[in-house]
N, C-alpha and C. Protein backbone atom coordinates (compact mmCIF):
# COMPACT_ATOMS: atom_id res chain seq x y z
N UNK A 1 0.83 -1.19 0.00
CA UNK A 1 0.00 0.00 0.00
C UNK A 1 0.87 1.25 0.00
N UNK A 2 1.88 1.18 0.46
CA UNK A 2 3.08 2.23 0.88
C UNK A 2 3.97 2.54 -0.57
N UNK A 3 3.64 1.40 -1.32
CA UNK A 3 4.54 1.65 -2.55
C UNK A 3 3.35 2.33 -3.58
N UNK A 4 2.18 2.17 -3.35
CA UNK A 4 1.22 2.42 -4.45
C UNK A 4 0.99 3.79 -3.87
N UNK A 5 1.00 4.56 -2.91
CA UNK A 5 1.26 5.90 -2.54
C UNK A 5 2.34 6.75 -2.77
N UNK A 6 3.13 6.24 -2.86
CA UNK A 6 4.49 6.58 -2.91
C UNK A 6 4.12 7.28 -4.57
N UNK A 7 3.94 6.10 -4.91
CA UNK A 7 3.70 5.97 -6.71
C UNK A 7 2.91 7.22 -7.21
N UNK A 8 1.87 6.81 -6.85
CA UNK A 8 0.87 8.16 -6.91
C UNK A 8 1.19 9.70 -6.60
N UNK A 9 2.04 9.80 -5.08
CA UNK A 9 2.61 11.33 -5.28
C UNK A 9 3.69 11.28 -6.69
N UNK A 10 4.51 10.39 -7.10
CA UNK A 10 5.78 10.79 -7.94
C UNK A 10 4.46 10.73 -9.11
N UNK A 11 3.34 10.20 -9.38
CA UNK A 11 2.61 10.56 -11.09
C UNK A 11 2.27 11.87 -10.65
N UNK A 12 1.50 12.41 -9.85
CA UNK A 12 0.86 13.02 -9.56
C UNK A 12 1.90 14.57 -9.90
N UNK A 13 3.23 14.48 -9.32
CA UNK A 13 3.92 15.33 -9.35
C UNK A 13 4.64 15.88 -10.56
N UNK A 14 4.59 14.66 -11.51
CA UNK A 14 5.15 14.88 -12.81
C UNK A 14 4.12 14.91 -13.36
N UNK A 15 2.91 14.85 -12.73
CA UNK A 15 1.88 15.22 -14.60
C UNK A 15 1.69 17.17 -13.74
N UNK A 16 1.90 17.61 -12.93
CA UNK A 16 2.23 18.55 -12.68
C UNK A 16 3.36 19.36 -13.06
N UNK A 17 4.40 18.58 -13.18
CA UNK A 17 5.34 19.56 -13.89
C UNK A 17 5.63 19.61 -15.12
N UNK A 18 4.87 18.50 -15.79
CA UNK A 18 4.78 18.09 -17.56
C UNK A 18 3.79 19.25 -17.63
N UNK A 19 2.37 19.33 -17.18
CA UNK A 19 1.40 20.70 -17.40
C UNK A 19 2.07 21.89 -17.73
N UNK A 20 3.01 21.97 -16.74
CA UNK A 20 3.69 23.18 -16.36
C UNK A 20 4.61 23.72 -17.91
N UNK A 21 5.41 22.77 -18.56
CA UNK A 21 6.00 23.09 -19.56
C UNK A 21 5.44 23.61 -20.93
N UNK A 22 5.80 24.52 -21.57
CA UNK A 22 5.36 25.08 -22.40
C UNK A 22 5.86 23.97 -23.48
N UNK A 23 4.90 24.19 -24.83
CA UNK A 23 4.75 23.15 -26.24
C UNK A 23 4.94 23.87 -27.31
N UNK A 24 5.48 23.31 -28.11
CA UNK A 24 5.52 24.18 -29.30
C UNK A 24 5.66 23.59 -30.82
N UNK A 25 5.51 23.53 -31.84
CA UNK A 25 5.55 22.80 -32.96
C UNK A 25 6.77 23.55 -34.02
N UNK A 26 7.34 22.74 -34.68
CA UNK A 26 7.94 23.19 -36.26
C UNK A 26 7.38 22.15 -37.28
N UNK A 27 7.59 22.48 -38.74
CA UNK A 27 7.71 21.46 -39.99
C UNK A 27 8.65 21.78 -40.32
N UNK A 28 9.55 20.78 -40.12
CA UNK A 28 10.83 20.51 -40.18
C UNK A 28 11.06 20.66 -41.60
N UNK A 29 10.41 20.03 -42.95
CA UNK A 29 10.12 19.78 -44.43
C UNK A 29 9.93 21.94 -44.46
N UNK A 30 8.74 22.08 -44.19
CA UNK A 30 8.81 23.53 -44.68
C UNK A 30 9.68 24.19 -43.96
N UNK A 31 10.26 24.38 -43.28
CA UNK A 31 11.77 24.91 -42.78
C UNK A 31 12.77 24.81 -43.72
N UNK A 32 13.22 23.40 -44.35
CA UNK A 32 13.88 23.07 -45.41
C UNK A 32 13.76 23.61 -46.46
N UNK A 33 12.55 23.50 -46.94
CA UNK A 33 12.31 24.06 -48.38
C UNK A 33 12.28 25.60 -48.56
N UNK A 34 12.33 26.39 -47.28
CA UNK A 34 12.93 27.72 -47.32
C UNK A 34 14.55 28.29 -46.83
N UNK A 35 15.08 26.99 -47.20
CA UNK A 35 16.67 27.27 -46.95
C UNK A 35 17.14 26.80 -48.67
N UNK A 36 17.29 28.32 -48.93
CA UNK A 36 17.68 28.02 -50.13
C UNK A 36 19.03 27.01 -50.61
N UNK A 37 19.76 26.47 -49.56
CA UNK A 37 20.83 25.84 -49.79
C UNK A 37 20.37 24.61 -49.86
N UNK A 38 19.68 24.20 -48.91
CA UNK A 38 18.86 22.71 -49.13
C UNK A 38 18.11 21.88 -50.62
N UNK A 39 18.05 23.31 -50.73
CA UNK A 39 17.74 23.30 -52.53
C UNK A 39 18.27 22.72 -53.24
N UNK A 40 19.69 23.66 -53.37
CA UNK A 40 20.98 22.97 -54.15
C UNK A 40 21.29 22.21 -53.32
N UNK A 41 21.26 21.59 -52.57
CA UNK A 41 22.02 19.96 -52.49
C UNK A 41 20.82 19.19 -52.93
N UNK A 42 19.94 19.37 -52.53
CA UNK A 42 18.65 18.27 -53.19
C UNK A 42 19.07 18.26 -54.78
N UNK A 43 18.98 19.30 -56.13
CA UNK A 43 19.62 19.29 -56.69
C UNK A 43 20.70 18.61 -56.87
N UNK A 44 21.92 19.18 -56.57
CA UNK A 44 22.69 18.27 -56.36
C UNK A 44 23.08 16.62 -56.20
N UNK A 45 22.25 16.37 -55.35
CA UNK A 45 21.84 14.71 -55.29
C UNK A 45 21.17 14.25 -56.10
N UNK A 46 20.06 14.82 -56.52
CA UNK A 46 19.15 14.48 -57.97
C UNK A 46 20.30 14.43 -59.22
N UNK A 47 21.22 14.98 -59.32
CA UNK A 47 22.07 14.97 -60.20
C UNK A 47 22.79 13.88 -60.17
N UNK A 48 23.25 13.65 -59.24
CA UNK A 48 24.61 12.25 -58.67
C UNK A 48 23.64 11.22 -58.96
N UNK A 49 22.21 11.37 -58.66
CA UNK A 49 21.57 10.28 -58.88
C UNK A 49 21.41 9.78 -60.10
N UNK A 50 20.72 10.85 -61.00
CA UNK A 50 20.50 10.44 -62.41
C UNK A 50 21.85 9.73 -63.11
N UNK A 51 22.81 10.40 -62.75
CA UNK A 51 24.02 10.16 -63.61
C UNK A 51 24.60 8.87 -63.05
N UNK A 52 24.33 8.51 -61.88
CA UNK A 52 24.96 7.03 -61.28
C UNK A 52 23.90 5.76 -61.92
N UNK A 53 22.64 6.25 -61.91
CA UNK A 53 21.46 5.33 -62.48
C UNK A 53 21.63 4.64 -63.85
N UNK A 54 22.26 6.26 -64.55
CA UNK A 54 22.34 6.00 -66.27
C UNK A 54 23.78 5.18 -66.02
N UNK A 55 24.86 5.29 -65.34
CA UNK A 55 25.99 4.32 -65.09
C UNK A 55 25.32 2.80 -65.06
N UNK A 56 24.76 2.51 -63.99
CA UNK A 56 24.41 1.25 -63.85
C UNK A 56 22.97 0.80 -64.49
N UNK A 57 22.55 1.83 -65.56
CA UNK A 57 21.73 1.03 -66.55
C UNK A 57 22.22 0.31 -67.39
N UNK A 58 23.60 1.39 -67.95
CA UNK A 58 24.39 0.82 -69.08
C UNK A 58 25.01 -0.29 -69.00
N UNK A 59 25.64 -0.75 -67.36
CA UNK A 59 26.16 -2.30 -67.46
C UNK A 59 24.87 -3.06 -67.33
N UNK A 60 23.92 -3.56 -67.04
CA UNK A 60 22.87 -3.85 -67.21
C UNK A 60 22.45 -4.11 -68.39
N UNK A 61 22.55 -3.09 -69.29
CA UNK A 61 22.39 -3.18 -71.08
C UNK A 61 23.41 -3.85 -71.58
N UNK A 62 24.78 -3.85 -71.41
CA UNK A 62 25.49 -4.63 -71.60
C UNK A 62 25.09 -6.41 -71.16
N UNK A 63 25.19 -6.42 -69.60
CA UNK A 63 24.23 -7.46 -69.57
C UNK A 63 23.50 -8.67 -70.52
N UNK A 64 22.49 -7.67 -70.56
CA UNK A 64 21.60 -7.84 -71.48
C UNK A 64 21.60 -8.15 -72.56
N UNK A 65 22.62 -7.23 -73.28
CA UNK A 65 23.33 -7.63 -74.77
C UNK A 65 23.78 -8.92 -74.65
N UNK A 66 24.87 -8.99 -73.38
CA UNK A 66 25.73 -10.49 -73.73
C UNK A 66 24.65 -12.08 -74.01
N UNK A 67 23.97 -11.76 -73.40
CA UNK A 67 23.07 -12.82 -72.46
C UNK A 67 21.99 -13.01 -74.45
N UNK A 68 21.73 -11.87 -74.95
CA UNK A 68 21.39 -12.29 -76.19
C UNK A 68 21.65 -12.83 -76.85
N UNK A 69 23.16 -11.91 -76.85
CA UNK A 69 24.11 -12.80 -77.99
C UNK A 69 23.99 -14.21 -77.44
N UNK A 70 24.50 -15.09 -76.65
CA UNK A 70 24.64 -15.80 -76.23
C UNK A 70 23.75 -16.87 -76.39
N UNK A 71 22.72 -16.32 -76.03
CA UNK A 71 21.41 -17.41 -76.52
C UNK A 71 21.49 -17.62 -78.31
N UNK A 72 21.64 -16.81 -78.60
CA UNK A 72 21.56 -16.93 -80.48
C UNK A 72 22.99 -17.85 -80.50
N UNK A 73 24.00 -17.78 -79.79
CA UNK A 73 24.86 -18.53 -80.26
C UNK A 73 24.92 -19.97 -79.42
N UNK A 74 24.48 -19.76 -78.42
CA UNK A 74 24.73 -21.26 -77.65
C UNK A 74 24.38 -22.72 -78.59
N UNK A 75 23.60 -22.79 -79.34
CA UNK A 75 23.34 -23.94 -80.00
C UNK A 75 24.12 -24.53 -80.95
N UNK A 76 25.27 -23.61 -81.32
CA UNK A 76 26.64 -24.06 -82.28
C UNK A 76 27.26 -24.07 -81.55
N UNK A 77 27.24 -23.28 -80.02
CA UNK A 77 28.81 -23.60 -79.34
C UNK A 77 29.23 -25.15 -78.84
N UNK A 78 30.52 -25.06 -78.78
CA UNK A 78 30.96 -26.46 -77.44
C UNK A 78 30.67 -26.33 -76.04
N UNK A 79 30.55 -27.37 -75.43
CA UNK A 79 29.52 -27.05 -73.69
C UNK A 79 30.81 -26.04 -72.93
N UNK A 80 31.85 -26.40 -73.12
CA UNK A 80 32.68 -25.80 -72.11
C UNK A 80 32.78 -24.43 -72.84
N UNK A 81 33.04 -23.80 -74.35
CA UNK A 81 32.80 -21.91 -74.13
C UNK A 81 31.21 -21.65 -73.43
N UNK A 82 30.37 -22.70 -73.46
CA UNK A 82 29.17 -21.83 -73.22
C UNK A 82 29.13 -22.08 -71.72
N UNK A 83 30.15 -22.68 -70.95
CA UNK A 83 30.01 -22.41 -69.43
C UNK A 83 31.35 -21.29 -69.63
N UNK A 84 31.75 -21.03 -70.01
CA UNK A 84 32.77 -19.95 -69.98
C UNK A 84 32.41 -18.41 -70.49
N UNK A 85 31.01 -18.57 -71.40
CA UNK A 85 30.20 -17.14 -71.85
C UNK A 85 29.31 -17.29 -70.60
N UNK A 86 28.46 -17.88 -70.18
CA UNK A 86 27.70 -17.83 -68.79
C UNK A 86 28.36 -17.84 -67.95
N UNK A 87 29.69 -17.73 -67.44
CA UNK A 87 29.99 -17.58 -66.34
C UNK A 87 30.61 -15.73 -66.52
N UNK A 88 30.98 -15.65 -67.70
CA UNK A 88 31.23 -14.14 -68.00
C UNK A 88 29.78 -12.84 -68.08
N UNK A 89 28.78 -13.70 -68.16
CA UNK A 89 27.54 -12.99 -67.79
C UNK A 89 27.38 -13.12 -66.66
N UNK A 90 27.29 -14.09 -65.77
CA UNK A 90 27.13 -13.68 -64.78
C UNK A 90 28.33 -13.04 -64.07
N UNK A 91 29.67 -13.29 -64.25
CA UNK A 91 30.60 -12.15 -63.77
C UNK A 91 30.27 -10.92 -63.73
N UNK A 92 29.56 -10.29 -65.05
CA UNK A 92 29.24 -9.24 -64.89
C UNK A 92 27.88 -8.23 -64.71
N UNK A 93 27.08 -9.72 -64.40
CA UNK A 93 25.79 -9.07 -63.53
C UNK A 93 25.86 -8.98 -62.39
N UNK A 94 27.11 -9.50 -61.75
CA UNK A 94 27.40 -9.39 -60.28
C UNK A 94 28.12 -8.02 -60.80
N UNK A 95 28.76 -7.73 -61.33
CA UNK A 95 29.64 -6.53 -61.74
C UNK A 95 28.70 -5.10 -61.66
N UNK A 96 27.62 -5.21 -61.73
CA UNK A 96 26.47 -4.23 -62.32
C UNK A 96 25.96 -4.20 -60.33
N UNK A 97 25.62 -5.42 -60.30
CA UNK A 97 24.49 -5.17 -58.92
C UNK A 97 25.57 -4.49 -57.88
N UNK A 98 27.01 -4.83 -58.17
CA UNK A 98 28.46 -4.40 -57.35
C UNK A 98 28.21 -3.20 -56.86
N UNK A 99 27.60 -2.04 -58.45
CA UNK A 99 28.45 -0.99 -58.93
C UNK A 99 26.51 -0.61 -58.23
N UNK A 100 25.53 -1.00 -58.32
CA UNK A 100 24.30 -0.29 -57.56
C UNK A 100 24.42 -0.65 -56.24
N UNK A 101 24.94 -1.12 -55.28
CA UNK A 101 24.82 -1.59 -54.43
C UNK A 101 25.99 0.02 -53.96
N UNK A 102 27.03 -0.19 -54.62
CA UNK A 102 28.15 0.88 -54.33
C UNK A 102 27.23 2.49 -54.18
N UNK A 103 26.92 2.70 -55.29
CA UNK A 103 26.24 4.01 -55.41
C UNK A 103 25.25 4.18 -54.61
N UNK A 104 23.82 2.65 -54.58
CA UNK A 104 22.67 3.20 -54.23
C UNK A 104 22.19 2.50 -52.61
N UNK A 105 23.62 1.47 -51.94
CA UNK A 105 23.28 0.68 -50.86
C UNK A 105 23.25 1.44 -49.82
N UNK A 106 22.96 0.70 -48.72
CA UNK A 106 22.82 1.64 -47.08
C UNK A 106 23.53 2.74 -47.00
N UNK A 107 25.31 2.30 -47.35
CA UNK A 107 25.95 3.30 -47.00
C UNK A 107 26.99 3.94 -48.40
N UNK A 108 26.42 3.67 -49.11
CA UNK A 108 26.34 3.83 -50.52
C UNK A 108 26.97 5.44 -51.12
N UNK A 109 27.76 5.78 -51.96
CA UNK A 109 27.78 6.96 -52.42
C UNK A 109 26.72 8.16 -52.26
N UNK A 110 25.57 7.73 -52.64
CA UNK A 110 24.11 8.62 -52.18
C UNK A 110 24.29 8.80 -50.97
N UNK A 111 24.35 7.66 -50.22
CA UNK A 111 24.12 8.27 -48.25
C UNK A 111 25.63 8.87 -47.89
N UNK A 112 26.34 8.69 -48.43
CA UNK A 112 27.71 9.77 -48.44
C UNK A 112 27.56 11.31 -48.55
N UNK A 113 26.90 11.08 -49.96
CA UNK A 113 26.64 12.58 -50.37
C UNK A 113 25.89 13.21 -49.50
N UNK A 114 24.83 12.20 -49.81
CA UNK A 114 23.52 13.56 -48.87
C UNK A 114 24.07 13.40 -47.23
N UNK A 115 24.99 12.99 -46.55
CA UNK A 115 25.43 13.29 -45.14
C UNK A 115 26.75 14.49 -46.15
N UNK A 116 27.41 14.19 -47.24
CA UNK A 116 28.08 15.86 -46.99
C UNK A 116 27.22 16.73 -47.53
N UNK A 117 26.20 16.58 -48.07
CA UNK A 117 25.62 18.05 -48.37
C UNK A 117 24.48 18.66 -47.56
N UNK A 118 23.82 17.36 -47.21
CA UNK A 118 22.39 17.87 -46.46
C UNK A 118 22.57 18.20 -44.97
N UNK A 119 23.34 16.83 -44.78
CA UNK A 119 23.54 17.13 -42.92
C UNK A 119 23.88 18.52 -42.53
N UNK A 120 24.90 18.72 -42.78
CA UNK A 120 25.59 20.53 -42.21
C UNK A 120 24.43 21.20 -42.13
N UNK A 121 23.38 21.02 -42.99
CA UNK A 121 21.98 22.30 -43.16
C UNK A 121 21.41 21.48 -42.42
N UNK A 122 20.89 20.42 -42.12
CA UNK A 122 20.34 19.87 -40.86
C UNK A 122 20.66 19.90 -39.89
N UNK A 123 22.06 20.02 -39.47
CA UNK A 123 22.42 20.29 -38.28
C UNK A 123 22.09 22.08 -37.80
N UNK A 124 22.44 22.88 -38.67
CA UNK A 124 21.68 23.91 -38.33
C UNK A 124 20.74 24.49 -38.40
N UNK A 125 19.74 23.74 -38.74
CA UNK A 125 18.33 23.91 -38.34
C UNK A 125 17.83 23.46 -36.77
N UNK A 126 18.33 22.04 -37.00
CA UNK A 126 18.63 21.44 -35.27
C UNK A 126 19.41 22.54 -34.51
N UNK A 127 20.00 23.36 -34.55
CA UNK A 127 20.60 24.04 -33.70
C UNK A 127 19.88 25.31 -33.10
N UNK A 128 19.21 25.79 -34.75
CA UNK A 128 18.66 26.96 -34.66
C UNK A 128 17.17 26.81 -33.38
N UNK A 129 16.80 25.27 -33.74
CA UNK A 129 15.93 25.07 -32.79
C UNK A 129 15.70 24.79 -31.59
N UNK A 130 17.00 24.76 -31.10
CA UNK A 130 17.40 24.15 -29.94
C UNK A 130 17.62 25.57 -29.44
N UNK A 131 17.96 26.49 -29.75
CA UNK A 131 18.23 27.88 -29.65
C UNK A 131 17.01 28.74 -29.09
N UNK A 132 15.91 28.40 -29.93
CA UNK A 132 14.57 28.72 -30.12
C UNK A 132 14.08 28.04 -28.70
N UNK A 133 14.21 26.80 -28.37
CA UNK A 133 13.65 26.33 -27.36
C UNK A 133 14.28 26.66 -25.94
N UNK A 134 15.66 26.94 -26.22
CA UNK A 134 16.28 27.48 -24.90
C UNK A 134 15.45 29.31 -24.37
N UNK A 135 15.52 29.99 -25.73
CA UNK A 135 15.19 31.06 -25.27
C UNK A 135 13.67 31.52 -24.84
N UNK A 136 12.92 30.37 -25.45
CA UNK A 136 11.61 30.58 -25.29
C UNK A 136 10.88 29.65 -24.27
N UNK A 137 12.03 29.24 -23.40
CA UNK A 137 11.69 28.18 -22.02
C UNK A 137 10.91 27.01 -22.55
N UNK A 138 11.00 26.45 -24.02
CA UNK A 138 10.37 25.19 -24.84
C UNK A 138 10.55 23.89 -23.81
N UNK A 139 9.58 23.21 -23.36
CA UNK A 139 10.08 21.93 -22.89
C UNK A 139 10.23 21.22 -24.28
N UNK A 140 9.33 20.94 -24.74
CA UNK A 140 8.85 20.21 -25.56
C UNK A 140 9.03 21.15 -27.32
N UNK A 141 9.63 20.59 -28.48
CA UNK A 141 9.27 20.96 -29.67
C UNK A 141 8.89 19.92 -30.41
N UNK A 142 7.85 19.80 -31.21
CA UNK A 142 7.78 18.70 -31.78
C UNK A 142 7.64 18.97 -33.40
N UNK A 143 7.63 18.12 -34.38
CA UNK A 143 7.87 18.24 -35.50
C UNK A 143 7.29 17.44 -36.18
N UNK A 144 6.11 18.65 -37.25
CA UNK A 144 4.65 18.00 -37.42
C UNK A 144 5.28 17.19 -38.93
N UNK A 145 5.97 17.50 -39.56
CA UNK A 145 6.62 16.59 -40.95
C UNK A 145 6.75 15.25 -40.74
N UNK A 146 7.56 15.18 -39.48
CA UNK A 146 7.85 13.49 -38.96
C UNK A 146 6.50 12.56 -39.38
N UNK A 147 6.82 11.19 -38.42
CA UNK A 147 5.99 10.50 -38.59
C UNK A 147 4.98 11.04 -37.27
N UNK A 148 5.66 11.74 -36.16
CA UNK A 148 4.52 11.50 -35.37
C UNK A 148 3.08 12.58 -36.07
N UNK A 149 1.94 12.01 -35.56
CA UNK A 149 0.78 12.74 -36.15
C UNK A 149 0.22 13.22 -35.38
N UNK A 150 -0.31 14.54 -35.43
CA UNK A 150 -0.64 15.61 -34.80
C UNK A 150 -1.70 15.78 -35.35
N UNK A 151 -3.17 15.67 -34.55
CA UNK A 151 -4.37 15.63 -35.47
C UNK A 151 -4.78 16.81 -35.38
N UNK A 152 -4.47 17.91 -34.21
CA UNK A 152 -4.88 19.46 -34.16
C UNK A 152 -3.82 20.15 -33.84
N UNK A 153 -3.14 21.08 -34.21
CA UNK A 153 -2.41 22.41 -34.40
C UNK A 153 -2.49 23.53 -33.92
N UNK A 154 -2.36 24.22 -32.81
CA UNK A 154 -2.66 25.63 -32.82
C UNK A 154 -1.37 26.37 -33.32
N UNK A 155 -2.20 27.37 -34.80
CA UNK A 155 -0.81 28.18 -35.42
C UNK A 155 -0.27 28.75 -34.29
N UNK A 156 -0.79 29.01 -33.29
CA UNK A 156 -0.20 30.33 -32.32
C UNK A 156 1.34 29.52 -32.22
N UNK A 157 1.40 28.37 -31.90
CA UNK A 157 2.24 27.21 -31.59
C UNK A 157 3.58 26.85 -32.36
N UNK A 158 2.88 27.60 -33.50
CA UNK A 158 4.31 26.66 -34.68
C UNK A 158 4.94 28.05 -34.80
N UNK A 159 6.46 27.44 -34.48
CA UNK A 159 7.41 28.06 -34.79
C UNK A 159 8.54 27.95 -36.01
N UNK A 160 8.17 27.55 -37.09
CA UNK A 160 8.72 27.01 -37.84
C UNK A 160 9.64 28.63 -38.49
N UNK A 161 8.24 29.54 -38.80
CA UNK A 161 9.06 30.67 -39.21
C UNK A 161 10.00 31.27 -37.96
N UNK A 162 9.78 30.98 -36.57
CA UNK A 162 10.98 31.90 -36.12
C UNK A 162 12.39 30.83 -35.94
N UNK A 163 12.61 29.73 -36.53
CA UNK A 163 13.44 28.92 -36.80
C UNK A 163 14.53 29.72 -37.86
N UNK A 164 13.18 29.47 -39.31
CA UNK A 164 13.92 30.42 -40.13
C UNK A 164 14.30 31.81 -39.97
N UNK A 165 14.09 32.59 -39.42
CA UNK A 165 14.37 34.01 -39.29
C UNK A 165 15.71 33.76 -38.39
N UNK A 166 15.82 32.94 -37.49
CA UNK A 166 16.65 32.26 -36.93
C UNK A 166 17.89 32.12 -37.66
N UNK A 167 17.64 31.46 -38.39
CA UNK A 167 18.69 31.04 -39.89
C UNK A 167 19.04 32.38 -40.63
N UNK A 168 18.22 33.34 -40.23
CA UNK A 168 18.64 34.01 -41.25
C UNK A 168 18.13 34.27 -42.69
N UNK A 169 16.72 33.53 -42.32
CA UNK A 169 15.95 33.37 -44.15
C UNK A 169 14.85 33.92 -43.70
N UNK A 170 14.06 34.46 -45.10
CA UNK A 170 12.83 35.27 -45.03
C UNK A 170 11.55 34.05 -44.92
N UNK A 171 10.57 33.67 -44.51
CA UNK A 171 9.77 32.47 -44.42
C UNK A 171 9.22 33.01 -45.54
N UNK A 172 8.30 32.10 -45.88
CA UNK A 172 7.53 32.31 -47.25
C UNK A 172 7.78 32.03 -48.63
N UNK A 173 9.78 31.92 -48.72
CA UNK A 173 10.08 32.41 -49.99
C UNK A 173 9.52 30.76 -50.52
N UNK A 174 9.45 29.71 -50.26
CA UNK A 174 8.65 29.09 -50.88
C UNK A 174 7.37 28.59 -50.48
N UNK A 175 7.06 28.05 -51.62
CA UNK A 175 5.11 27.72 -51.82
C UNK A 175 5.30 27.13 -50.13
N UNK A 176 4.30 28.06 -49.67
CA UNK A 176 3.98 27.93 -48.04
C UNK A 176 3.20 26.75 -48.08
N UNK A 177 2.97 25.76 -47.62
CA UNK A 177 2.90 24.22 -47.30
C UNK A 177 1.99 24.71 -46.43
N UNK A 178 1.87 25.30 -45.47
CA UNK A 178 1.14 25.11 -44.21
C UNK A 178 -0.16 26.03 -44.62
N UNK A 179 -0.38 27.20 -45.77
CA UNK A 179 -1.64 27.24 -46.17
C UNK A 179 -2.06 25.95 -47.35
N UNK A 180 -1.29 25.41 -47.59
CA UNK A 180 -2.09 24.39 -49.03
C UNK A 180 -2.33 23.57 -47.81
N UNK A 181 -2.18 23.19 -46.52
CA UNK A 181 -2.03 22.26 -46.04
C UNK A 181 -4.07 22.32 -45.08
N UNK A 182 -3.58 24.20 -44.65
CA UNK A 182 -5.10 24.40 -44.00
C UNK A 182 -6.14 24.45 -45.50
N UNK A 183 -5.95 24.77 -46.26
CA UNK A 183 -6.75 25.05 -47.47
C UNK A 183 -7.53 23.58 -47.52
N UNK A 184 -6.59 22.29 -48.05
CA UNK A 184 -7.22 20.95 -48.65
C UNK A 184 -7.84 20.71 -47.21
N UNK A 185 -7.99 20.82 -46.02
CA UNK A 185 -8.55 20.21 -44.95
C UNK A 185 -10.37 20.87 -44.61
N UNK A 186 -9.82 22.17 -45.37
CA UNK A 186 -11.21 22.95 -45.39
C UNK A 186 -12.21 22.90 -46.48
N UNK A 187 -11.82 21.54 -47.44
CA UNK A 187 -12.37 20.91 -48.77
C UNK A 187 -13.28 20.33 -48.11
């Protein structure tokens, strides 16, 4: 009985001092999309991408080619070139999945890039907000882009533009998300 009292003052006392803390929201996504640098690296990566894709289409097409030829010729060959052309196709479909796996795997050229181009601007957004929450006694910021879902909003709440002003950027300069966002809900 002594422990279930006990218990009760320590909830009792922390849903008291959780009340107590002030809340506040950002969109982390529309924060981004008004840092014009985030831009160019998205860019940027869209670029590394296309051009690594068209790389490893082309061995693939190669591939592809061999594996044709091959069939049109296997029926005149001797058994041992045609385990020596199939083993050179598959040498180099492992050669191909090598060269996507390199560019497009976990830790892949792409997740290289976008940690040197994107992170640095993520980290100072994270900073700017952490800034924001120190000065504005924030217990809590949360971040309506994520996965967590937030079924009601008070604008008074979101601080997303004093993040950016934070940064140093004008809010707005792109297509504002958070009116297309109240607009389709009022459909």
């Amino acid at each position: 009985m002594k422990k279930i009292a006990v218990l009760l003052v320590f909830t009792l006392v922390g849903s008291m001092a959780f009340s107590q803390q002030k809340f506040a929201y950002v969109d982390s996504q529309y924060i981004l999309d008004n840092v014009p640098e985030y831009t160019v690296a998205q860019d940027k990566l869209d670029e590394y991408s296309v051009l690594w894709q068209k790389e490893i289409e082309a061995k693939f097409a190669e591939v592809d080619s061999l594996y044709k030829k091959f069939e049109t010729e296997s029926v005149l060959l001797p058994e041992d070139i045609k385990t020596k052309k199939e083993a050179a196709i598959v040498a180099k479909e492992k050669e191909a999945k090598a060269l996507q796996k390199k560019r497009f795997g976990k830790s892949g050229d792409l997740f290289t890039k976008r940690e040197e181009l994107v992170k640095p601007i993520q980290d100072k957004v994270y900073a700017a907000i952490e800034e924001l929450a120190t000065e504005g006694s924030y217990g809590i910021i949360f971040d309506k882009s994520g996965t967590l879902t937030m079924l009601y909003t008070n604008p008074k709440l979101d601080k997303s533009d004093d993040v950016l002003a934070k940064l140093g950027y004008k809010p707005g300069t792109v297509k504002d998300t958070k009116d297309t966002k109240t607009k389709d809900k009022d459909k």
